[in-house]
C-alpha atoms as a PDB file:
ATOM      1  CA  UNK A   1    -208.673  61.706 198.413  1.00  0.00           C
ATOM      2  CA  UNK A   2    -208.746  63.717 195.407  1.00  0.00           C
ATOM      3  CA  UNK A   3    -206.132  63.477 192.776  1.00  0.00           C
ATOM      4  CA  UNK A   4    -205.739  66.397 190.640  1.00  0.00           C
ATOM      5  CA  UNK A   5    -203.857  65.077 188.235  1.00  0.00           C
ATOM      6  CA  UNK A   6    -200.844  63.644 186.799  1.00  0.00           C
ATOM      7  CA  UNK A   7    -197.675  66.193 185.367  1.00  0.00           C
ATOM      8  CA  UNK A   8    -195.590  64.589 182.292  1.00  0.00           C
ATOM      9  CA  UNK A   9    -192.557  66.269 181.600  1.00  0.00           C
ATOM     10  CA  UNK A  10    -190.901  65.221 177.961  1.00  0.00           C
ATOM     11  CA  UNK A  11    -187.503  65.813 177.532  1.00  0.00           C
ATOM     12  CA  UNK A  12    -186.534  66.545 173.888  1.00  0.00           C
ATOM     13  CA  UNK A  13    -183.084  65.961 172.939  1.00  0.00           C
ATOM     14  CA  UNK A  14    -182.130  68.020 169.801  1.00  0.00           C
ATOM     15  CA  UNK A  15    -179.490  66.676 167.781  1.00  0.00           C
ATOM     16  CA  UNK A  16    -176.784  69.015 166.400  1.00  0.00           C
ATOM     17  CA  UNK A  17    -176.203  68.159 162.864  1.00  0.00           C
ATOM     18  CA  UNK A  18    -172.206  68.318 162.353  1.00  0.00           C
ATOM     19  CA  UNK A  19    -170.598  69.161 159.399  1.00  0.00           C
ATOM     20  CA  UNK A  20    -168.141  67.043 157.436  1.00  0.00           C
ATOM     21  CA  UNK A  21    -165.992  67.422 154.350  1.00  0.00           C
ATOM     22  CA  UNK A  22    -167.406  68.794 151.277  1.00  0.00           C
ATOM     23  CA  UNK A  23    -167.755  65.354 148.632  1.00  0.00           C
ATOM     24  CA  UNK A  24    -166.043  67.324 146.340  1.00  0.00           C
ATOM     25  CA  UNK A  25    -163.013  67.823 148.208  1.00  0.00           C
ATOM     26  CA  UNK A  26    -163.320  63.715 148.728  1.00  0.00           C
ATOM     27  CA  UNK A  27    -163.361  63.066 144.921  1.00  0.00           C
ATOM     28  CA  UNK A  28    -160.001  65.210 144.784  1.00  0.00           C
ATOM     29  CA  UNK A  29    -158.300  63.446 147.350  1.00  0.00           C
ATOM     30  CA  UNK A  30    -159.527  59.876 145.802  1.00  0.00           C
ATOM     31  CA  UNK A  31    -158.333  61.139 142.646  1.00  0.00           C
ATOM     32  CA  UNK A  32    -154.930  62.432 144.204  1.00  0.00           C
ATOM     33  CA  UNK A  33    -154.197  58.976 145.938  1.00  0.00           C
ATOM     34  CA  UNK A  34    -154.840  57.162 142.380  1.00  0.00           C
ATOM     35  CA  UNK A  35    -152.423  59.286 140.782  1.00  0.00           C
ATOM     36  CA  UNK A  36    -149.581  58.118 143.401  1.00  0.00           C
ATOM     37  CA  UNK A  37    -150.678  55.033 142.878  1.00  0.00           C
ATOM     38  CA  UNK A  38    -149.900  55.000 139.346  1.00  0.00           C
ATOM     39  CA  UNK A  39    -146.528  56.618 139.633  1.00  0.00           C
ATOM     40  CA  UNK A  40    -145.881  53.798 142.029  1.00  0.00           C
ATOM     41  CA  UNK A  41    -146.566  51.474 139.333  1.00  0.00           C
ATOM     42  CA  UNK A  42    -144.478  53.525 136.733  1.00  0.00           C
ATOM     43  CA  UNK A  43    -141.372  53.500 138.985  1.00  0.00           C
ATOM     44  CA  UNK A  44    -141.971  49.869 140.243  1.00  0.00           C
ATOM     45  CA  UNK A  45    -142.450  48.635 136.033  1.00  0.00           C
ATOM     46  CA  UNK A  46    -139.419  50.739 135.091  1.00  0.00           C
ATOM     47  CA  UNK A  47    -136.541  47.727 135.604  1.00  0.00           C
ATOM     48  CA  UNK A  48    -139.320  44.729 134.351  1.00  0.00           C
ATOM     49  CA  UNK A  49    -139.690  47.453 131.384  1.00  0.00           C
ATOM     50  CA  UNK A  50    -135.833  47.606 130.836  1.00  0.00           C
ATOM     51  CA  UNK A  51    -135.503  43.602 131.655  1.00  0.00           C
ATOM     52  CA  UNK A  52    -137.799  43.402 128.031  1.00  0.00           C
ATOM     53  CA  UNK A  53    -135.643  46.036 126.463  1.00  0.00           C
ATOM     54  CA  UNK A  54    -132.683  43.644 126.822  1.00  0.00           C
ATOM     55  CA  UNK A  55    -133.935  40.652 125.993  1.00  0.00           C
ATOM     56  CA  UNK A  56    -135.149  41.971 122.481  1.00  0.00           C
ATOM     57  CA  UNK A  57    -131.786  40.879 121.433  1.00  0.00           C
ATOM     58  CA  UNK A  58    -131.156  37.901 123.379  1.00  0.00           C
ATOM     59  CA  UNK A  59    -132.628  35.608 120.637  1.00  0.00           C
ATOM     60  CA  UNK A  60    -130.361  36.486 118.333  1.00  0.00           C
ATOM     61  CA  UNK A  61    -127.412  36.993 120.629  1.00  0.00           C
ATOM     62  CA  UNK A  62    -128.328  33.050 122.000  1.00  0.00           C
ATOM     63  CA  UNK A  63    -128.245  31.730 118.135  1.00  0.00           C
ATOM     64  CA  UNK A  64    -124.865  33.214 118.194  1.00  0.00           C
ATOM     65  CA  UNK A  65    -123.835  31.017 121.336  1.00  0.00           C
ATOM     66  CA  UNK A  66    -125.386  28.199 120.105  1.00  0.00           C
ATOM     67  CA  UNK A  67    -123.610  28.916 116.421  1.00  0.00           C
ATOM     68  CA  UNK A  68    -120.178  29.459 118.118  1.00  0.00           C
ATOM     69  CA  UNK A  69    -119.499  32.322 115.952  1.00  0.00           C
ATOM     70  CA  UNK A  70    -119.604  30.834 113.045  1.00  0.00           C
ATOM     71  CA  UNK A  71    -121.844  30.658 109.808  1.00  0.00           C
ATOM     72  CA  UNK A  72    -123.156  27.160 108.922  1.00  0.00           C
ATOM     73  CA  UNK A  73    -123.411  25.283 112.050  1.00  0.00           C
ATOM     74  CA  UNK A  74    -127.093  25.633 112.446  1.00  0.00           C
ATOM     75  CA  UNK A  75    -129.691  26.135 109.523  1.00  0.00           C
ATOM     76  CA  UNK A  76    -132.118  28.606 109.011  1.00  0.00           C
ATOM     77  CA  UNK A  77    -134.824  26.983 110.734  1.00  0.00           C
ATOM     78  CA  UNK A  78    -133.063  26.129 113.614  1.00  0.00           C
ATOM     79  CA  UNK A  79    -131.808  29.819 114.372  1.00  0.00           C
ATOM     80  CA  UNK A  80    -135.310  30.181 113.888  1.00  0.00           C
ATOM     81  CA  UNK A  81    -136.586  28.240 116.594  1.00  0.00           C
ATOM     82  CA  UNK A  82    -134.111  29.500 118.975  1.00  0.00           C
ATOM     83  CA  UNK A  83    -134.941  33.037 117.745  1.00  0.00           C
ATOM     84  CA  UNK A  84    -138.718  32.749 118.514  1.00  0.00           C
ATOM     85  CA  UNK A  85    -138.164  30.352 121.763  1.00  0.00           C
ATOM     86  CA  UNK A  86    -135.875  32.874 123.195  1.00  0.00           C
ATOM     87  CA  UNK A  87    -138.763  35.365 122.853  1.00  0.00           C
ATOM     88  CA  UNK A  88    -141.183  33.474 124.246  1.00  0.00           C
ATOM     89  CA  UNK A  89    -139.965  32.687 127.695  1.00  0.00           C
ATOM     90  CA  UNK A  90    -139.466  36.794 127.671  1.00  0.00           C
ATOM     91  CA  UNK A  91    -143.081  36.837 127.398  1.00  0.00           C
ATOM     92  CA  UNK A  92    -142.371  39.004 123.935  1.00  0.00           C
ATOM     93  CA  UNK A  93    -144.768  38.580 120.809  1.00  0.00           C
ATOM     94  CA  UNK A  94    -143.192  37.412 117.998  1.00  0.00           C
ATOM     95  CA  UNK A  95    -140.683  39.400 116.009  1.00  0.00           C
ATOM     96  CA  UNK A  96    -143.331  41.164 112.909  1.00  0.00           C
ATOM     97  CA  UNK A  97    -139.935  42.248 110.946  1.00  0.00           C
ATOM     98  CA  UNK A  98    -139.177  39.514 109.025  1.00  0.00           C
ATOM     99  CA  UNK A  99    -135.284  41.340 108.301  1.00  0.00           C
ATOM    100  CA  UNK A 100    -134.731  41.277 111.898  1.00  0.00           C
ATOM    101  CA  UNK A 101    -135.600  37.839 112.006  1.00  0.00           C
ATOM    102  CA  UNK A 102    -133.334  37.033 109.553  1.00  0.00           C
ATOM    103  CA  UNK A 103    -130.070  39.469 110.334  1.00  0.00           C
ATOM    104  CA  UNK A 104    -128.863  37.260 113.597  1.00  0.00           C
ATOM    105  CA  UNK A 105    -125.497  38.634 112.900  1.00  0.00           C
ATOM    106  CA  UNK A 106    -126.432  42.419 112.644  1.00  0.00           C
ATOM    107  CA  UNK A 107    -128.527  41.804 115.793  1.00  0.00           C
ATOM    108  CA  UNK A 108    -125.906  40.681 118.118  1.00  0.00           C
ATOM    109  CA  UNK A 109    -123.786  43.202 117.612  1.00  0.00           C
ATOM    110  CA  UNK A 110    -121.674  41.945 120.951  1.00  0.00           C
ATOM    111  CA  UNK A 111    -118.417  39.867 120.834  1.00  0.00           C
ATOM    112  CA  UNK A 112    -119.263  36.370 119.904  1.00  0.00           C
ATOM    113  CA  UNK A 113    -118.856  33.928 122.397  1.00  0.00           C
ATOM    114  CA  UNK A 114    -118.133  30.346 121.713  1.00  0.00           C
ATOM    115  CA  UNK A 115    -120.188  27.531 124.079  1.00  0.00           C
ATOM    116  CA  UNK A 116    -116.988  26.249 125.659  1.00  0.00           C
ATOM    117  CA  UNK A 117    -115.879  29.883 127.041  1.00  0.00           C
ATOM    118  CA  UNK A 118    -119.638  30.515 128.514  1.00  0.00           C
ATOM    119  CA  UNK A 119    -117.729  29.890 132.022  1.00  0.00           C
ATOM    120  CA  UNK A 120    -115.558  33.435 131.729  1.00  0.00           C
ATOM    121  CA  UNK A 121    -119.452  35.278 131.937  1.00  0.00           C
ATOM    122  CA  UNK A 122    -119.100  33.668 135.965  1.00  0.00           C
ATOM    123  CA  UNK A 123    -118.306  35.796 138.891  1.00  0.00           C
ATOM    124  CA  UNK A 124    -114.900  36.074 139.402  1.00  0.00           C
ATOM    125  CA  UNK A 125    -112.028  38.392 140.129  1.00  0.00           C
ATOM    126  CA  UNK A 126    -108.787  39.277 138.224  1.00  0.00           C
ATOM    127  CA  UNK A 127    -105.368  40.052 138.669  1.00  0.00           C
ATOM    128  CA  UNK A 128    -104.045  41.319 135.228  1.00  0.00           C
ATOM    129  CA  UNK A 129    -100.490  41.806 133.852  1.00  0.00           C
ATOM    130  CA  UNK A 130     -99.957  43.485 130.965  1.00  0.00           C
ATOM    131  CA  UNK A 131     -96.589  43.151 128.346  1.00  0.00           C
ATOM    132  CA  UNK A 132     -95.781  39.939 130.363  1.00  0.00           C
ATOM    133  CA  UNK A 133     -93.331  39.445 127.529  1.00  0.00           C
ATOM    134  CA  UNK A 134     -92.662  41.559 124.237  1.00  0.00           C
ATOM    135  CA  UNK A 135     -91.178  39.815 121.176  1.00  0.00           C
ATOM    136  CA  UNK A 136     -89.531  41.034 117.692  1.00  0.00           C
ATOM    137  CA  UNK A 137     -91.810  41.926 114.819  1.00  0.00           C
ATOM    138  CA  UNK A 138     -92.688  38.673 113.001  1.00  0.00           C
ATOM    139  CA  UNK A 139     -91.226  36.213 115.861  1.00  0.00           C
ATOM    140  CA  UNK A 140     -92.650  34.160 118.888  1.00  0.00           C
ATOM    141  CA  UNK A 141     -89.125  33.788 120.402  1.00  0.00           C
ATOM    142  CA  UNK A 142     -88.409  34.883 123.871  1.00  0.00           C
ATOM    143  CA  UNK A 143     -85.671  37.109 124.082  1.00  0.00           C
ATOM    144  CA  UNK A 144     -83.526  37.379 127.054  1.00  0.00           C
ATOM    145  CA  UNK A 145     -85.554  40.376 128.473  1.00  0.00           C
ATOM    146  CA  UNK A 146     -88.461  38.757 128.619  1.00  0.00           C
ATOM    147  CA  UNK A 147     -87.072  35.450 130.402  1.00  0.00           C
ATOM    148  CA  UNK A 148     -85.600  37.770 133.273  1.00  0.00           C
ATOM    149  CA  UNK A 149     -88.993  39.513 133.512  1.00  0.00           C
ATOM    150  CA  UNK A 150     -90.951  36.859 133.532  1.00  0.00           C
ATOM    151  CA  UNK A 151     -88.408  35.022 136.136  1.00  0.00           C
ATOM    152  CA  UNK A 152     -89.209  37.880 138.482  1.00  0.00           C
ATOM    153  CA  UNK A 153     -93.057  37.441 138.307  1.00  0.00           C
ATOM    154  CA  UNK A 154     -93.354  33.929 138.540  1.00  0.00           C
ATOM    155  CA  UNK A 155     -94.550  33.864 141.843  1.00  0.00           C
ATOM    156  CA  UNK A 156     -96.900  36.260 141.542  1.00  0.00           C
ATOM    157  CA  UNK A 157     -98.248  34.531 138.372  1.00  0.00           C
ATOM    158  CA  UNK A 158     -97.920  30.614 139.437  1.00  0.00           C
ATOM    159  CA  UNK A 159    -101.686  29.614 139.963  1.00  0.00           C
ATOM    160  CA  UNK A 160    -102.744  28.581 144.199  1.00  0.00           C
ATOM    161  CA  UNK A 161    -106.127  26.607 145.259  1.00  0.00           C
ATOM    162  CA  UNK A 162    -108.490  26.727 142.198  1.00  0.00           C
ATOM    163  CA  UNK A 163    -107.501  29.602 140.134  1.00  0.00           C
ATOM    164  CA  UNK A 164    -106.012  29.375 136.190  1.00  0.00           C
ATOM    165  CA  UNK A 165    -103.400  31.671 134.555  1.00  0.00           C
ATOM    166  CA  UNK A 166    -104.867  32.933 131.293  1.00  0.00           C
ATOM    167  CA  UNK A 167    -102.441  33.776 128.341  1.00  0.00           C
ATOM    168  CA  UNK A 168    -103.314  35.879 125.759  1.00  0.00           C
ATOM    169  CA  UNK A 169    -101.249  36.653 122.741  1.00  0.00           C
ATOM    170  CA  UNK A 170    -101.216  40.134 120.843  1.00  0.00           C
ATOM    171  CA  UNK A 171    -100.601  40.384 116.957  1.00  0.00           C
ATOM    172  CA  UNK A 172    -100.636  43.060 114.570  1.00  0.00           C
ATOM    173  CA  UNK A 173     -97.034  42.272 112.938  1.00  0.00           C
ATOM    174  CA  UNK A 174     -97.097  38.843 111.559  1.00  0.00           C
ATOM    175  CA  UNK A 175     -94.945  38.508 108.207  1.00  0.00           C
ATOM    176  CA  UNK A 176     -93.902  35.753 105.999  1.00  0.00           C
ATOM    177  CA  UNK A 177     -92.609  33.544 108.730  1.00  0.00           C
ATOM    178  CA  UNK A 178     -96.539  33.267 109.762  1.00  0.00           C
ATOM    179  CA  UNK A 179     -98.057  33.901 106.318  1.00  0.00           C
ATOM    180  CA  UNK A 180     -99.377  37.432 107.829  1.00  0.00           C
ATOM    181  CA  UNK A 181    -101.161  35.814 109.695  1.00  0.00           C
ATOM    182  CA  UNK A 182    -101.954  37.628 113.215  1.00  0.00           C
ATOM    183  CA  UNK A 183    -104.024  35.905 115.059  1.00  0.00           C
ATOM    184  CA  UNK A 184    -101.496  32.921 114.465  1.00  0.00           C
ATOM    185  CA  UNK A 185     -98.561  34.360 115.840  1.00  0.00           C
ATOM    186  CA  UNK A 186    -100.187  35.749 118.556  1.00  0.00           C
ATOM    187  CA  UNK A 187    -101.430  32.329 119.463  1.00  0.00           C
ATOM    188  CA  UNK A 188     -97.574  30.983 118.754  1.00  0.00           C
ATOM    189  CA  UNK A 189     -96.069  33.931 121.356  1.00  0.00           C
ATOM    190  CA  UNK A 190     -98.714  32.978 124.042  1.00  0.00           C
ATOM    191  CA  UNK A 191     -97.637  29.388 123.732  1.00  0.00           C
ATOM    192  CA  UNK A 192     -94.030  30.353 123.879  1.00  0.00           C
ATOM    193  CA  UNK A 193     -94.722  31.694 127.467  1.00  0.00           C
ATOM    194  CA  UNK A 194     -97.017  29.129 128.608  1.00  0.00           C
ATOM    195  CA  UNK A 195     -93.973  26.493 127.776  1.00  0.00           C
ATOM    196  CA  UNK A 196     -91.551  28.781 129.221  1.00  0.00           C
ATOM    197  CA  UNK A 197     -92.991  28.548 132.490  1.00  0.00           C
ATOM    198  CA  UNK A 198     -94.165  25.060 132.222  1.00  0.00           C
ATOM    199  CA  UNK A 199     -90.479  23.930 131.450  1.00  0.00           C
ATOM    200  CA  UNK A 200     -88.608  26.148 133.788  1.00  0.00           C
ATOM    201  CA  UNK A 201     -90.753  26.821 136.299  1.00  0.00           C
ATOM    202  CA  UNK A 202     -93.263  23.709 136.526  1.00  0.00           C
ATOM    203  CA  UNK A 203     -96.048  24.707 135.951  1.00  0.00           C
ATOM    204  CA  UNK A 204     -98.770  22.867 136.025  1.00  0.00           C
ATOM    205  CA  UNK A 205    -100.143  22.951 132.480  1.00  0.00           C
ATOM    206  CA  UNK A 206    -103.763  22.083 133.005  1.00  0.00           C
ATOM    207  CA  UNK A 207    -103.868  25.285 135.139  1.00  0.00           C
ATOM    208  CA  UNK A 208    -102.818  27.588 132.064  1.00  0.00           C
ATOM    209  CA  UNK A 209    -104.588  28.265 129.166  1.00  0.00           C
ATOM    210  CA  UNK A 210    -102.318  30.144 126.084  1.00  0.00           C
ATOM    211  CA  UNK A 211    -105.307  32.493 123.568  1.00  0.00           C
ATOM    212  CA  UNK A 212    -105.163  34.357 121.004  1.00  0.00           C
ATOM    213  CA  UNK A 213    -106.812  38.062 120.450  1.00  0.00           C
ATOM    214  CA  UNK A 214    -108.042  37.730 116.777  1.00  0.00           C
ATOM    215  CA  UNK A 215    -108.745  41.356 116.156  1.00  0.00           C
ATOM    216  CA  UNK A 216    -106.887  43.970 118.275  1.00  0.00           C
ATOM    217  CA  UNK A 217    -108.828  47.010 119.415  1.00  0.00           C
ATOM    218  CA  UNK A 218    -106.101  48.689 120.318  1.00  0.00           C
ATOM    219  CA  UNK A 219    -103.674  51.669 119.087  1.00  0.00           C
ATOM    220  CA  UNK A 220    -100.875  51.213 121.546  1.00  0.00           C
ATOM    221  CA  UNK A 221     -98.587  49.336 119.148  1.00  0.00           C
ATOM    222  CA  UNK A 222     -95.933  48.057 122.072  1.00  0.00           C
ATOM    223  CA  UNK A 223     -98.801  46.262 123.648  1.00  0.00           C
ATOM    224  CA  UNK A 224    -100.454  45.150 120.344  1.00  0.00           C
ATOM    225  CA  UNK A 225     -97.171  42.878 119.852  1.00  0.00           C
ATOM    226  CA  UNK A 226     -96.574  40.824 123.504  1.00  0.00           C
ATOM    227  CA  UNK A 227     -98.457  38.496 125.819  1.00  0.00           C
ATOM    228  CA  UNK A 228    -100.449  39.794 128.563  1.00  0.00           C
ATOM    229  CA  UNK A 229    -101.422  37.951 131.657  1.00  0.00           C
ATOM    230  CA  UNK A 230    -104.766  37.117 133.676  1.00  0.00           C
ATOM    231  CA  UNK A 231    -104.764  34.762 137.158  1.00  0.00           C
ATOM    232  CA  UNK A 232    -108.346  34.255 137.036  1.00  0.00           C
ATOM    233  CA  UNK A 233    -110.012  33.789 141.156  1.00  0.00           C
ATOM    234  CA  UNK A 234    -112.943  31.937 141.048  1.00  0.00           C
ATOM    235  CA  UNK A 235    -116.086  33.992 142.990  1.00  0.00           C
ATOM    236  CA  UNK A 236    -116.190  30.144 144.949  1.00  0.00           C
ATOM    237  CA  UNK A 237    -112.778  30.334 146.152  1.00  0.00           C
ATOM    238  CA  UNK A 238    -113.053  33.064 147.841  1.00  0.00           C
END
């Protein structure tokens, strides 16, 4: 037997190079997703940013607390300290201004607020009635009209469960009787109400509190010169 020979047969497999995106068009989508990304981070650093804005004055507006309004109580170096603690738990540097350091009083430029009212800045809800009673310029005597008004609202004012009837007196008329004095007879025509309706219509006097407004922001002169009423609902007793 003869053999002739032997046939190979190769099979070549040619590979089709495919094309894919150009690397520049790569870099401008990389570059497109790191610009979102950083208007993410804007938008998402936009309340922590105003969150810092605010408590820039809460150093001095704390000193004021801790002062209760008035000048004296605490020395220079312990506003200080509060000043610069304040800051620090705000992650702020300290203040480089050494007048803003100092000016506590121009800096919190919002109503003072004495330690023993901090519990008014709770949630709670309202239910207000203004000109409760009026009264004649330079007096904290209930006339007639008031009684009878008053006698009409006293269920609607008398205090249920945990809430507290606030009082506050209005002043802009005080005369020799109260040595022009206004935020004294405003004081004296709250307290005529609050024993009005403790007297006649037994109230319970540890559930109503009789203030004072000690500078009136107001131009209505009817309501500058009565009592107005609050029945204060705790946010827990709801």
């Amino acid at each position: 037997m003869t053999v002739i020979g032997e046939i190979k047969v190769k099979t070549v497999i040619k590979k089709v190079k495919t094309k894919g995106a150009p690397a520049y068009l790569v870099s401008f989508g990389d570059m497109m997703t790191l610009i979102l990304c950083f208007f993410i981070l804007l938008v998402a650093m936009a309340k922590e940013r105003d969150f810092g804005l605010m408590a820039r004055g809460i150093g001095s507006f704390v000193v004021q607390v801790k002062s209760m309004g008035l000048t004296g109580v605490l020395d220079a170096h312990e506003k200080q300290a509060i000043f610069e603690q304040m800051r620090r738990r705000f992650n702020l540097p300290p203040e480089d201004d050494p007048e803003r350091r100092a000016a506590h009083e121009e800096a919190a430029l919002s109503e003072l607020v004495r330690a023993e009212d901090l519990a008014k800045l709770e949630p709670h809800d309202e239910v207000r009635q203004p000109r409760l009673a009026s009264f004649d310029p330079d007096s904290d005597v209930l006339d007639a009209a008031s009684r009878r008004y008053i006698d009409a609202l006293v269920d609607t004012l008398r205090p249920r469960g945990e809430q507290t009837l606030s009082l506050e007196g209005h002043a802009t008329d005080a005369g020799p009787k109260f040595q022009y004095d206004n935020s004294r007879l405003a004081n004296a025509r709250a307290r005529a109400v609050l024993d009005y309706l403790v007297e006649e219509h037994g109230f319970d006097p540890g559930r109503v509190r009789a203030k004072a407004w000690f500078a009136e922001v107001t131009v209505n002169e009817l309501s500058a010169t009565g009592v107005d009423a609050r029945l204060i609902i705790p946010a827990t007793a709801r």
